[in-house]
Structure formats: structure tokens, C-alpha cells
C-alpha atoms as a PDB file:
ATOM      1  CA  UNK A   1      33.344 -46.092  14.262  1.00  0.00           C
ATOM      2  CA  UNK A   2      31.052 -45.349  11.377  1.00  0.00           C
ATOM      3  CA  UNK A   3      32.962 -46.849   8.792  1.00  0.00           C
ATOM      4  CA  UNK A   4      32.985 -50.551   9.587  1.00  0.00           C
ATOM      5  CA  UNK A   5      29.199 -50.393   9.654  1.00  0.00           C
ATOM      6  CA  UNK A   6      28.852 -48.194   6.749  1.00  0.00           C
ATOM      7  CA  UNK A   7      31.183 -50.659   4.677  1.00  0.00           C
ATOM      8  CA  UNK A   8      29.155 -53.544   5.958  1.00  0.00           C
ATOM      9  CA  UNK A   9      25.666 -52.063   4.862  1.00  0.00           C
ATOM     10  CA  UNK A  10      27.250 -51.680   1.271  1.00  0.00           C
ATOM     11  CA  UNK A  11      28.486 -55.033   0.653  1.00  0.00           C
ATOM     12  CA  UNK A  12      25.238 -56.431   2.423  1.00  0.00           C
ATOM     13  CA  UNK A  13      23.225 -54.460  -0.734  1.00  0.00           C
ATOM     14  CA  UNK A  14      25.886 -55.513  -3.201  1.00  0.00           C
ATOM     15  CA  UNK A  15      25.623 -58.983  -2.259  1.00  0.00           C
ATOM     16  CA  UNK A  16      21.307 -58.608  -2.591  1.00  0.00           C
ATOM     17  CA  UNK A  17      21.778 -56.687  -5.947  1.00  0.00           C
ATOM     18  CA  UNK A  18      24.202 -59.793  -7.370  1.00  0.00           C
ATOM     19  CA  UNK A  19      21.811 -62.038  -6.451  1.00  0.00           C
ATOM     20  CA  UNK A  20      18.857 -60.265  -7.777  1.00  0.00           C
ATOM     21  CA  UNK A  21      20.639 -60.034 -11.021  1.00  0.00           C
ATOM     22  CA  UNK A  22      21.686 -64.068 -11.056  1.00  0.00           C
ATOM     23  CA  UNK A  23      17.960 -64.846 -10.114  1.00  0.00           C
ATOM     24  CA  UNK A  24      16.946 -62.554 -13.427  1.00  0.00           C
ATOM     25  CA  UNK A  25      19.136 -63.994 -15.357  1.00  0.00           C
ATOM     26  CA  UNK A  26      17.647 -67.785 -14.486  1.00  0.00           C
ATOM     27  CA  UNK A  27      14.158 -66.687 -14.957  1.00  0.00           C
ATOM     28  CA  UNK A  28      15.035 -65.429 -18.563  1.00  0.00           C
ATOM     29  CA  UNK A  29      16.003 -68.351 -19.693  1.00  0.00           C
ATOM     30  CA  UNK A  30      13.496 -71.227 -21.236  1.00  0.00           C
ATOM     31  CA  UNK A  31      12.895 -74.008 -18.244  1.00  0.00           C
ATOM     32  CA  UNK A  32      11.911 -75.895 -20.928  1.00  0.00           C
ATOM     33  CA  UNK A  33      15.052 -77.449 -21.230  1.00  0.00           C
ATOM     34  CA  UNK A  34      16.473 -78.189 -25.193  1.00  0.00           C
ATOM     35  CA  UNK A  35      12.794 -79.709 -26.006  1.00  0.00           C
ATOM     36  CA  UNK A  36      10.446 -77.141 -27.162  1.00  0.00           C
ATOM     37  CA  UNK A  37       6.917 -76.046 -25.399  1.00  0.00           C
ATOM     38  CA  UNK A  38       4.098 -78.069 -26.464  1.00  0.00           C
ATOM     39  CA  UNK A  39       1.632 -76.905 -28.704  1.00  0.00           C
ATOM     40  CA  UNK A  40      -1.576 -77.683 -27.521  1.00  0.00           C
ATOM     41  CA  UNK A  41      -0.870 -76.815 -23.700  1.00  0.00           C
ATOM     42  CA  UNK A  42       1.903 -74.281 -24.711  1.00  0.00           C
ATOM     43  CA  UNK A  43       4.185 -75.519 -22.354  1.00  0.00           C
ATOM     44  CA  UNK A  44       1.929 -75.772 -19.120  1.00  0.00           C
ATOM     45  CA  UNK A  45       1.225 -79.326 -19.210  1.00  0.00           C
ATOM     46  CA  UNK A  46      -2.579 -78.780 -18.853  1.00  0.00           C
ATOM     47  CA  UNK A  47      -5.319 -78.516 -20.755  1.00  0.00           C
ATOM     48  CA  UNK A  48      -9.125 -77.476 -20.132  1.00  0.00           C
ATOM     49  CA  UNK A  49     -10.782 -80.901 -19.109  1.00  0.00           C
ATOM     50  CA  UNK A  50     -13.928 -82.025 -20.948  1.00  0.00           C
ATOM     51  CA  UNK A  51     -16.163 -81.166 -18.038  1.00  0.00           C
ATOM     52  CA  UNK A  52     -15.465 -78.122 -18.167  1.00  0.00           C
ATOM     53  CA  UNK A  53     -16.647 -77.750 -22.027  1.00  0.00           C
ATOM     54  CA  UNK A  54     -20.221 -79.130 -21.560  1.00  0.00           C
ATOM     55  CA  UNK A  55     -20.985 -78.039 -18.446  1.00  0.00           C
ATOM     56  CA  UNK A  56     -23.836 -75.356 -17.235  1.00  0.00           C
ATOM     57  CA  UNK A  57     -21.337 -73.409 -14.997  1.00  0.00           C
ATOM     58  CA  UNK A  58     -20.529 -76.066 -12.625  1.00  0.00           C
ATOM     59  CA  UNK A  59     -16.894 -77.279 -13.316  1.00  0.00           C
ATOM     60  CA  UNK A  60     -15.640 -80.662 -11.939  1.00  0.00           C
ATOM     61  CA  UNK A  61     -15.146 -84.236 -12.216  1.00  0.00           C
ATOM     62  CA  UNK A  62     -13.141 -86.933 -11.230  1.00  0.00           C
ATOM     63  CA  UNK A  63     -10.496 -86.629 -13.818  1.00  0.00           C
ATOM     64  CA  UNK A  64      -9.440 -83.228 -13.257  1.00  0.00           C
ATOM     65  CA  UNK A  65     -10.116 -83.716  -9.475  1.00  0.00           C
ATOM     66  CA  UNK A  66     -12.912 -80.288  -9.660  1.00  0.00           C
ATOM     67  CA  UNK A  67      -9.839 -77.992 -11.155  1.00  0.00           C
ATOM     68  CA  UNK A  68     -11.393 -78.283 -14.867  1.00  0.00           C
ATOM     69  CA  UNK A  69      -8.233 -78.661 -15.634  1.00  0.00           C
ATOM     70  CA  UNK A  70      -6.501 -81.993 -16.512  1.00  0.00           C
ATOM     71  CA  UNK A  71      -3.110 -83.336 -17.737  1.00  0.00           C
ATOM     72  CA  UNK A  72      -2.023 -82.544 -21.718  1.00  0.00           C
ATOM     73  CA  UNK A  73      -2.435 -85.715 -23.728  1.00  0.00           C
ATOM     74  CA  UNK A  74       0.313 -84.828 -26.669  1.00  0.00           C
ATOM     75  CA  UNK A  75       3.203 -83.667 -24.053  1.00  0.00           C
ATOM     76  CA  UNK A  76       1.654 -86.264 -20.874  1.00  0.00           C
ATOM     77  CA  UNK A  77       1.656 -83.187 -18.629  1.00  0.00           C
ATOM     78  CA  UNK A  78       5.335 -82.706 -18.923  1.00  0.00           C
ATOM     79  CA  UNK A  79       4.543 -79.126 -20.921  1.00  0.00           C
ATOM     80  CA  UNK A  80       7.532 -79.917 -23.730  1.00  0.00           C
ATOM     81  CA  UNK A  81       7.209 -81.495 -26.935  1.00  0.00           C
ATOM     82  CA  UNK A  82       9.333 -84.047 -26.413  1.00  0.00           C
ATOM     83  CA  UNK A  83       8.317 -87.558 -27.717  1.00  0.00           C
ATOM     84  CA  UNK A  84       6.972 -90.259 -25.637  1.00  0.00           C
ATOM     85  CA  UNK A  85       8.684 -93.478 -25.597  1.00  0.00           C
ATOM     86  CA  UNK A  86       6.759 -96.012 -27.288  1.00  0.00           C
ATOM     87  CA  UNK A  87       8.303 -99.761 -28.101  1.00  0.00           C
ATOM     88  CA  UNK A  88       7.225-101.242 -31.450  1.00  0.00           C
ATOM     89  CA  UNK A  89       7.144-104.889 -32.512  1.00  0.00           C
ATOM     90  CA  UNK A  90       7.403-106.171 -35.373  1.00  0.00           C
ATOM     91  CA  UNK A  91       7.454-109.778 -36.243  1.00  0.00           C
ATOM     92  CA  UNK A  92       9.352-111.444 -39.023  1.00  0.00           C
ATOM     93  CA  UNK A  93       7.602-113.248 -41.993  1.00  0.00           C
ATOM     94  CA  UNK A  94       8.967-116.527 -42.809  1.00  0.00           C
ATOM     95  CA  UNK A  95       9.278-116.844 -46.457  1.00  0.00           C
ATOM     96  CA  UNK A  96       8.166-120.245 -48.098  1.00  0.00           C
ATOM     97  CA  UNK A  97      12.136-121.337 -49.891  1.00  0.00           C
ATOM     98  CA  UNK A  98      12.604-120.676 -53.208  1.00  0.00           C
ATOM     99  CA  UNK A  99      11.057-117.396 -53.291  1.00  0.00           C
ATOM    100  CA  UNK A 100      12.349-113.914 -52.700  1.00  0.00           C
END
């Protein structure tokens, strides 16, 4: 009668171990996707907010909502350094004929 339960208890820690080692494995790996960390938050997507660098001891303002902490301007709080989109537009010159 031992057995069954005995057999049971062992795959029940097996199954815990496997999943300890898949949940390692995931946490090794950069979240950062194939964009690298950003420099000046290093990958966090914050940065220390201006109140905080002036201030007396109080931290706190509107922008970083009393955190003194507030969203990364290079990465836009996404933590990578992956470009922001930004549309250009460029207009054509008309040249006067006969030139080139």
C-alpha cells in the first residue's frame, strides 16, 4: 500500500524540480529582447527625476508622481535601446529650367 503513495510523492518533486529548472532557465536569459539595455537607465526604463536632484530631502513632484523617479527620455521608459520612430519630411526644391 506504500508504494503507490511513495511513487506519487516522487514524481510530485520531479515535476517541482523540472519546473524550477525551466523557470531558471527563463530568468537567465536577457528580457530585453534582441534590442540592447539602454544606457542611461541601464535597462530599467527610469531615471532619477529632477526633483529629486535639487531638493532639501523632500522628494516629489508632479512628474514623477512623489516616486523621484520618472520615465527614461533616450529609451521612453521602454528600458532597451531601441530607436524611436520618428517620420521626417523633406520637401522637394523646384529647380528654375535650364539649370542642374
Amino acid at each position: 500500500m506504500g508504494g503507490p503513495i511513495v511513487l506519487t510523492e516522487i514524481a510530485q518533486g520531479l515535476s517541482v524540480l523540472a519546473g524550477a529548472a525551466i523557470v531558471k532557465t527563463l530568468m537567465d536569459k536577457p528580457m530585453a529582447g534582441p534590442f540592447p539595455r539602454c544606457p542611461s537607465c541601464n535597462g530599467t526604463g527610469r531615471v532619477s527625476c529632477l526633483c529629486s536632484r535639487w531638493s532639501d530631502g523632500d522628494v516629489g513632484c508632479r512628474t514623477c508622481s512623489g516616486s523621484g523617479r520618472t520615465f527614461c527620455s533616450s529609451c521612453g521608459g521602454s528600458g532597451t535601446g531601441r530607436p524611436l520612430p520618428v517620420q521626417l519630411s523633406v520637401k522637394r526644391q523646384n529647380n528654375p529650367p535650364g539649370s542642374v
